[in-house]
PDB file of N, CA and C in Angstrom:
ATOM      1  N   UNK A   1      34.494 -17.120  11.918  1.00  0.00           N
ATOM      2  CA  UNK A   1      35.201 -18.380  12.018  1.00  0.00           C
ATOM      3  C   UNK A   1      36.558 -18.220  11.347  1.00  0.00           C
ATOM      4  N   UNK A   2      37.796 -18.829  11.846  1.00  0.00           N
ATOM      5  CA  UNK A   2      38.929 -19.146  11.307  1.00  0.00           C
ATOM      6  C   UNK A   2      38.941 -20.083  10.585  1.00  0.00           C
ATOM      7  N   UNK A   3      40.269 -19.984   9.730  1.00  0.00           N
ATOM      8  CA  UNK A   3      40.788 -21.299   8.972  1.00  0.00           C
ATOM      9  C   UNK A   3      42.451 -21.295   9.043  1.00  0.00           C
ATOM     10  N   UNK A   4      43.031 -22.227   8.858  1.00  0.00           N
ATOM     11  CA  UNK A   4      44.139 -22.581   8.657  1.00  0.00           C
ATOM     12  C   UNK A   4      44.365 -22.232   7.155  1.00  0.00           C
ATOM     13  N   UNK A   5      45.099 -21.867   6.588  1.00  0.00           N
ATOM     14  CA  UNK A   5      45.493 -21.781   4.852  1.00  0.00           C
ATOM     15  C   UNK A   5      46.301 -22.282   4.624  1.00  0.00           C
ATOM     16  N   UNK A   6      47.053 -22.822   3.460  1.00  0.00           N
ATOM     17  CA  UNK A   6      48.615 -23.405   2.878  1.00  0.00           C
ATOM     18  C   UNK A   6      48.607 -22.615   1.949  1.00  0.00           C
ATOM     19  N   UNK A   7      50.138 -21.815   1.721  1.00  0.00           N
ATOM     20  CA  UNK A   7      50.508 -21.108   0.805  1.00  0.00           C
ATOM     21  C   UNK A   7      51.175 -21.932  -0.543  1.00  0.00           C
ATOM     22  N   UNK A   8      50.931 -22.101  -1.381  1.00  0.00           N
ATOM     23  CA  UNK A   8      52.008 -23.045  -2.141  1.00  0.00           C
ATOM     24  C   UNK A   8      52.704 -22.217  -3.294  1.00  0.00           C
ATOM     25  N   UNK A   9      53.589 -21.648  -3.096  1.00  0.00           N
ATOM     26  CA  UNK A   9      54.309 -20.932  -3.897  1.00  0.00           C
ATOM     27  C   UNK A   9      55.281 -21.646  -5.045  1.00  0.00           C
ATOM     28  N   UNK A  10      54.314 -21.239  -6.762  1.00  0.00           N
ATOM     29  CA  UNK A  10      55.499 -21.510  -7.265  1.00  0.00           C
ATOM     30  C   UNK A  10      55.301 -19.812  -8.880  1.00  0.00           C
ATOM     31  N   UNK A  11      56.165 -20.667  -9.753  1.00  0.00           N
ATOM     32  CA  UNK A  11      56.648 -19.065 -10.421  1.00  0.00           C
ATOM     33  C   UNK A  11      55.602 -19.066 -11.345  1.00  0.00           C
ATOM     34  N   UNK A  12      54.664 -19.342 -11.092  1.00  0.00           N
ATOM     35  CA  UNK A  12      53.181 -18.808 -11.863  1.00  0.00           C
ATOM     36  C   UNK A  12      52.426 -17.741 -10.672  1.00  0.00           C
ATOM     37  N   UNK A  13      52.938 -17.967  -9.503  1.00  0.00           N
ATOM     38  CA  UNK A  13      51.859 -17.161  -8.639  1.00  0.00           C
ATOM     39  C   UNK A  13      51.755 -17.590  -7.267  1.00  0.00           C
ATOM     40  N   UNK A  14      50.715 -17.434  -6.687  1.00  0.00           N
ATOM     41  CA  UNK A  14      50.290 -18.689  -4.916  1.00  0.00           C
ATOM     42  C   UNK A  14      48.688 -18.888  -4.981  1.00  0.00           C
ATOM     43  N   UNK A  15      49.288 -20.256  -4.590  1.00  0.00           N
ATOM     44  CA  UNK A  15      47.608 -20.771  -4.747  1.00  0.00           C
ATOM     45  C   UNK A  15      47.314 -20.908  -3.414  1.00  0.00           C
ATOM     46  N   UNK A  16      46.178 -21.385  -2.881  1.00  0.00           N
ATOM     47  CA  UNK A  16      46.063 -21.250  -1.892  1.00  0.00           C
ATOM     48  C   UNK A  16      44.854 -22.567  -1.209  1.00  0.00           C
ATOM     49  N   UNK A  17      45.447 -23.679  -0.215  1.00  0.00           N
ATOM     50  CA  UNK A  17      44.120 -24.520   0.279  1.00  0.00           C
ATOM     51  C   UNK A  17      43.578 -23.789   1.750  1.00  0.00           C
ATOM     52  N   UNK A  18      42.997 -24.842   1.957  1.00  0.00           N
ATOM     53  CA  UNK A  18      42.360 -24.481   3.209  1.00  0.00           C
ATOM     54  C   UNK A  18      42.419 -26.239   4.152  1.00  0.00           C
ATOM     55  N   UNK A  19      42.884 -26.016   4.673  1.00  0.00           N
ATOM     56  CA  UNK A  19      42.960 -27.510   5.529  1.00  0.00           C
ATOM     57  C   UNK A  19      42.177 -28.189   6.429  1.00  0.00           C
ATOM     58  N   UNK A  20      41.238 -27.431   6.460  1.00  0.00           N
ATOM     59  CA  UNK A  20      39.557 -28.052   7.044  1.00  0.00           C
ATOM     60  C   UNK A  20      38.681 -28.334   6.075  1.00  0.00           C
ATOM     61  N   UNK A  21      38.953 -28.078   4.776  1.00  0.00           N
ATOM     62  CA  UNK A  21      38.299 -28.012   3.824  1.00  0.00           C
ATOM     63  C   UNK A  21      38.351 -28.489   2.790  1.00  0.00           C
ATOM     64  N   UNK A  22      38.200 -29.730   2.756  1.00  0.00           N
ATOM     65  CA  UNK A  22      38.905 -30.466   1.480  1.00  0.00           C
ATOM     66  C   UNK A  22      38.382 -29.991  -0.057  1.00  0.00           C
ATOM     67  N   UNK A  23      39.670 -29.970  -0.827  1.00  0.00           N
ATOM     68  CA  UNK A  23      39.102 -29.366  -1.860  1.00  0.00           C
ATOM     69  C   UNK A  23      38.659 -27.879  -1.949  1.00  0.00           C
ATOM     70  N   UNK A  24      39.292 -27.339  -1.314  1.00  0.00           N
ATOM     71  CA  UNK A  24      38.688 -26.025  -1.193  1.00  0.00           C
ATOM     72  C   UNK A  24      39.843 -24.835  -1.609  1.00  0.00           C
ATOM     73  N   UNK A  25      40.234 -24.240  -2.415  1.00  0.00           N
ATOM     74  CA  UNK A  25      41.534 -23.982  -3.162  1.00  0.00           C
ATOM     75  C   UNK A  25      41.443 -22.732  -3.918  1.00  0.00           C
ATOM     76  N   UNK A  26      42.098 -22.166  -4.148  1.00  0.00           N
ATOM     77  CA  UNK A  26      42.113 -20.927  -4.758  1.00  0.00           C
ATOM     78  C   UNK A  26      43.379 -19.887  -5.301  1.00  0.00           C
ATOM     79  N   UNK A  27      43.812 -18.888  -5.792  1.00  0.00           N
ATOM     80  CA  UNK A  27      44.875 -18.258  -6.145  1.00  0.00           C
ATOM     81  C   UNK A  27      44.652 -17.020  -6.464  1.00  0.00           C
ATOM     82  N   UNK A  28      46.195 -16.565  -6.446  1.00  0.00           N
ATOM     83  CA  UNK A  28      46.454 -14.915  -6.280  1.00  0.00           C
ATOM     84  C   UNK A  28      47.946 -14.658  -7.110  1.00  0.00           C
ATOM     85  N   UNK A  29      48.024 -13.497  -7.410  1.00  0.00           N
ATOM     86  CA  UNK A  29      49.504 -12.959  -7.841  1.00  0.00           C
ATOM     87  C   UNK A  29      50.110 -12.468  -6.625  1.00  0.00           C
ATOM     88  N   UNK A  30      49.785 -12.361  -5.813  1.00  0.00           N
ATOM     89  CA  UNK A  30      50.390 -11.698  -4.751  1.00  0.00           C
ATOM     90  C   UNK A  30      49.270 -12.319  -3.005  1.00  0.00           C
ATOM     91  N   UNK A  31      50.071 -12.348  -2.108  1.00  0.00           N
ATOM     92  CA  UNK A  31      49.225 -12.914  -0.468  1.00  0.00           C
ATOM     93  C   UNK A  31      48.629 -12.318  -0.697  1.00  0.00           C
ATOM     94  N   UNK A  32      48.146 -11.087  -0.765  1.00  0.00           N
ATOM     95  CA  UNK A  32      46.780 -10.357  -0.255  1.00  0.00           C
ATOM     96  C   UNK A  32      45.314 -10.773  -0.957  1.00  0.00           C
ATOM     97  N   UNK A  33      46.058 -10.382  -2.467  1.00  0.00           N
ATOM     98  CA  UNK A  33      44.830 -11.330  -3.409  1.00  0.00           C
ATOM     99  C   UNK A  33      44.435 -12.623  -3.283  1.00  0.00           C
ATOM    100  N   UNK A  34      45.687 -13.468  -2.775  1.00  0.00           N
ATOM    101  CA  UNK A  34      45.351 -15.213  -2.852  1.00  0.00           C
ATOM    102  C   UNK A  34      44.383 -15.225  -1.250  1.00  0.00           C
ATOM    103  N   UNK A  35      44.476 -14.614  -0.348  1.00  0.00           N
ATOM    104  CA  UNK A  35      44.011 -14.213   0.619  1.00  0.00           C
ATOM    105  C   UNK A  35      42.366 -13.639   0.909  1.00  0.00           C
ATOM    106  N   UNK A  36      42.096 -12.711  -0.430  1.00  0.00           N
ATOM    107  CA  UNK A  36      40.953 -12.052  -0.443  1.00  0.00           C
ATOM    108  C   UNK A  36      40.099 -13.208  -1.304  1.00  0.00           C
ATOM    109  N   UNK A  37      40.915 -14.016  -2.184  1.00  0.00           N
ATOM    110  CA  UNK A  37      40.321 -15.094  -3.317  1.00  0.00           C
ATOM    111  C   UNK A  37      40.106 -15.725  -2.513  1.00  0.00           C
ATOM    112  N   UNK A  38      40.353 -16.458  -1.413  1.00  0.00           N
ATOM    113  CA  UNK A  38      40.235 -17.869  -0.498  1.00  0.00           C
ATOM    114  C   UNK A  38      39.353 -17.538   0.492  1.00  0.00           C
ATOM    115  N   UNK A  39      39.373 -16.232   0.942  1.00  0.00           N
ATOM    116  CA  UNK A  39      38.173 -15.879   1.585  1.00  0.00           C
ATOM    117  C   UNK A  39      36.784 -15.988   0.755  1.00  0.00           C
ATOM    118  N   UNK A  40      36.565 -15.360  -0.348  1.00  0.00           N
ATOM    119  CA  UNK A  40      35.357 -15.906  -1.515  1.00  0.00           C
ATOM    120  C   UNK A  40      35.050 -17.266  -1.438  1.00  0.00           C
ATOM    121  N   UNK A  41      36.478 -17.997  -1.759  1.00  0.00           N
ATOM    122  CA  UNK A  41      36.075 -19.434  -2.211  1.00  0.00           C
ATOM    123  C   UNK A  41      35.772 -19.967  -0.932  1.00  0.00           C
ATOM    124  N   UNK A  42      35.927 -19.600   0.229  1.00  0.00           N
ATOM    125  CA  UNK A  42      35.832 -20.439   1.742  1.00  0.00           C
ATOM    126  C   UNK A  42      34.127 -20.333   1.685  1.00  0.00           C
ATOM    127  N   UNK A  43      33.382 -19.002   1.584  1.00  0.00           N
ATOM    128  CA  UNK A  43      32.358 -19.021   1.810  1.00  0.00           C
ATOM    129  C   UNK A  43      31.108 -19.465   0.780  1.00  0.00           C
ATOM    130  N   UNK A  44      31.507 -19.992  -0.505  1.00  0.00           N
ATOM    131  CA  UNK A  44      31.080 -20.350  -1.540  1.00  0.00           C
ATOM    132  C   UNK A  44      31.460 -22.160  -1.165  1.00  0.00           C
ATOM    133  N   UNK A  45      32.214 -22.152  -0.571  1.00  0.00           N
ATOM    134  CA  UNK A  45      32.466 -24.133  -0.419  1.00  0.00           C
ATOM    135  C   UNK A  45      31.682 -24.199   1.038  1.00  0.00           C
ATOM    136  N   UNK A  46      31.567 -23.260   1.512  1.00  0.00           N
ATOM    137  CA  UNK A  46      30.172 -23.582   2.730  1.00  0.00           C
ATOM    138  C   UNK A  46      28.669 -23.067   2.732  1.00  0.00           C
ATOM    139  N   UNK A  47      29.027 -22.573   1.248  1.00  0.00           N
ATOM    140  CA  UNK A  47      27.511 -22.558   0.760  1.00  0.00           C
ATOM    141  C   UNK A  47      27.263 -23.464  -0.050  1.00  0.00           C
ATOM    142  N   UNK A  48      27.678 -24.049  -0.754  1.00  0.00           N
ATOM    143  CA  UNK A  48      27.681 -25.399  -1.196  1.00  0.00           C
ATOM    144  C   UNK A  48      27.268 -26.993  -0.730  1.00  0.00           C
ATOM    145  N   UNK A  49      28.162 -26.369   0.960  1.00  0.00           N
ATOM    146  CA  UNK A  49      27.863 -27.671   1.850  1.00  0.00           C
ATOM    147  C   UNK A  49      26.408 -27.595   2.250  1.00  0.00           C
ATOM    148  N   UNK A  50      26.014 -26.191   2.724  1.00  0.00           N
ATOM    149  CA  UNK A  50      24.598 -26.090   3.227  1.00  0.00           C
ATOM    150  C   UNK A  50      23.507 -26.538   2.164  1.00  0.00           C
ATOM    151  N   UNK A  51      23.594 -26.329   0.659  1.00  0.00           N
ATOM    152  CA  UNK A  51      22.935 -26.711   0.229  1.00  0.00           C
ATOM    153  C   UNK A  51      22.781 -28.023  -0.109  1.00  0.00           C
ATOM    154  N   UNK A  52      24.158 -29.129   0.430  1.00  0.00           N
ATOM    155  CA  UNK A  52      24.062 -30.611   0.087  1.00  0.00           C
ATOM    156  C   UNK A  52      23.630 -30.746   1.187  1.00  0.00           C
ATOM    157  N   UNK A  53      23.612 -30.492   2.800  1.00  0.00           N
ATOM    158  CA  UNK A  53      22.924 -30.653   3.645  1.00  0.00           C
ATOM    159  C   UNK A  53      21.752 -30.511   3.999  1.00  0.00           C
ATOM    160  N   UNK A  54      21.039 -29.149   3.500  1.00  0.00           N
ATOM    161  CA  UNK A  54      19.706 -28.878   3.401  1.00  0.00           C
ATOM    162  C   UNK A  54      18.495 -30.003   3.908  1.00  0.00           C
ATOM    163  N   UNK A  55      17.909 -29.872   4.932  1.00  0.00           N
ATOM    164  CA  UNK A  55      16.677 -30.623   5.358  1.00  0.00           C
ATOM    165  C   UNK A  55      17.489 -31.425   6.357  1.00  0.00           C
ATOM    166  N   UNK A  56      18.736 -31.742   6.593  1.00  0.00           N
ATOM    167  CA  UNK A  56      19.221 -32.663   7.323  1.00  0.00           C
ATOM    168  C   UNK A  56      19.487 -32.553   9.000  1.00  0.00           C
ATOM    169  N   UNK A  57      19.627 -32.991   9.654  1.00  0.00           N
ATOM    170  CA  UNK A  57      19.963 -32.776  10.936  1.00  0.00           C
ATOM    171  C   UNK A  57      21.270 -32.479  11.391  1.00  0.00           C
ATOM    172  N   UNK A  58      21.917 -31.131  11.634  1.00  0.00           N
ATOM    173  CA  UNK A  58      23.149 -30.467  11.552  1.00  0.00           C
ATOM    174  C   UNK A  58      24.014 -29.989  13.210  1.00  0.00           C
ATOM    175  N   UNK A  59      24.690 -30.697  13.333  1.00  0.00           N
ATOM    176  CA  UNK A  59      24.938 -30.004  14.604  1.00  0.00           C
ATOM    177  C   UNK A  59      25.922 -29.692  14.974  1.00  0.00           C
ATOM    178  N   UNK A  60      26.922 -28.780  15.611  1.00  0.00           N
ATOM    179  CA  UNK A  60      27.874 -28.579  15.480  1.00  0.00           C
ATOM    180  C   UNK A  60      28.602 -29.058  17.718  1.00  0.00           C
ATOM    181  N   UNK A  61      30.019 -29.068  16.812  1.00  0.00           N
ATOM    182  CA  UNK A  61      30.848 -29.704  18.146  1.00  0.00           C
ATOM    183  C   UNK A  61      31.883 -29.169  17.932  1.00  0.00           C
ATOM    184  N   UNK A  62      32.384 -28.669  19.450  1.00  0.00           N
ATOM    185  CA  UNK A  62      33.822 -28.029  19.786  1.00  0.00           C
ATOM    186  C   UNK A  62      34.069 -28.529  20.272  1.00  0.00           C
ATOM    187  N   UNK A  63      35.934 -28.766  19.887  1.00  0.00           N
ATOM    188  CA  UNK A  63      36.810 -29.757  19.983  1.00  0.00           C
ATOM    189  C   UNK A  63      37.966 -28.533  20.986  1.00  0.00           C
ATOM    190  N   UNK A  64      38.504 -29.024  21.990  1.00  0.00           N
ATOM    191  CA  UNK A  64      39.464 -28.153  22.557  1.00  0.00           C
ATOM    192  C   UNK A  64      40.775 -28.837  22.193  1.00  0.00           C
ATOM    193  N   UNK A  65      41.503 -27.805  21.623  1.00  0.00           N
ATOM    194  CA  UNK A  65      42.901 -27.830  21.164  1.00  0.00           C
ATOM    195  C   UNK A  65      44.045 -27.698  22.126  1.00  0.00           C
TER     196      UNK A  65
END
């Protein structure tokens, strides 16, 4: 699966959201790291969701762009 990212650059470093993902955020000294960090945190904020969902009825829908 893809995501969209926002880079937000300031002189501490780049942090990094995710725009499907509220709250979902992370940082690096450099793109590659803020990049490899947001990949971690992407799959840790959808393991998170699965476990607030757990037992529930889940279904997924594609939207054409």
């Amino acid at each position: 699966m893809r995501y969209a990212v926002i880079f937000h650059r300031s002189d501490e470093g780049i942090s990094v959201s995710v725009l499907g993902l509220p709250g979902c955020w992370s940082e690096g000294d450099t793109d590659a790291e803020a990049l490899e960090n947001i990949r971690d945190a992407i799959v840790e904020y959808l393991a998170a969701v699965q476990d607030a969902t757990g037992g529930q009825e889940v279904h997924e829908v594609e939207v054409a762009s």
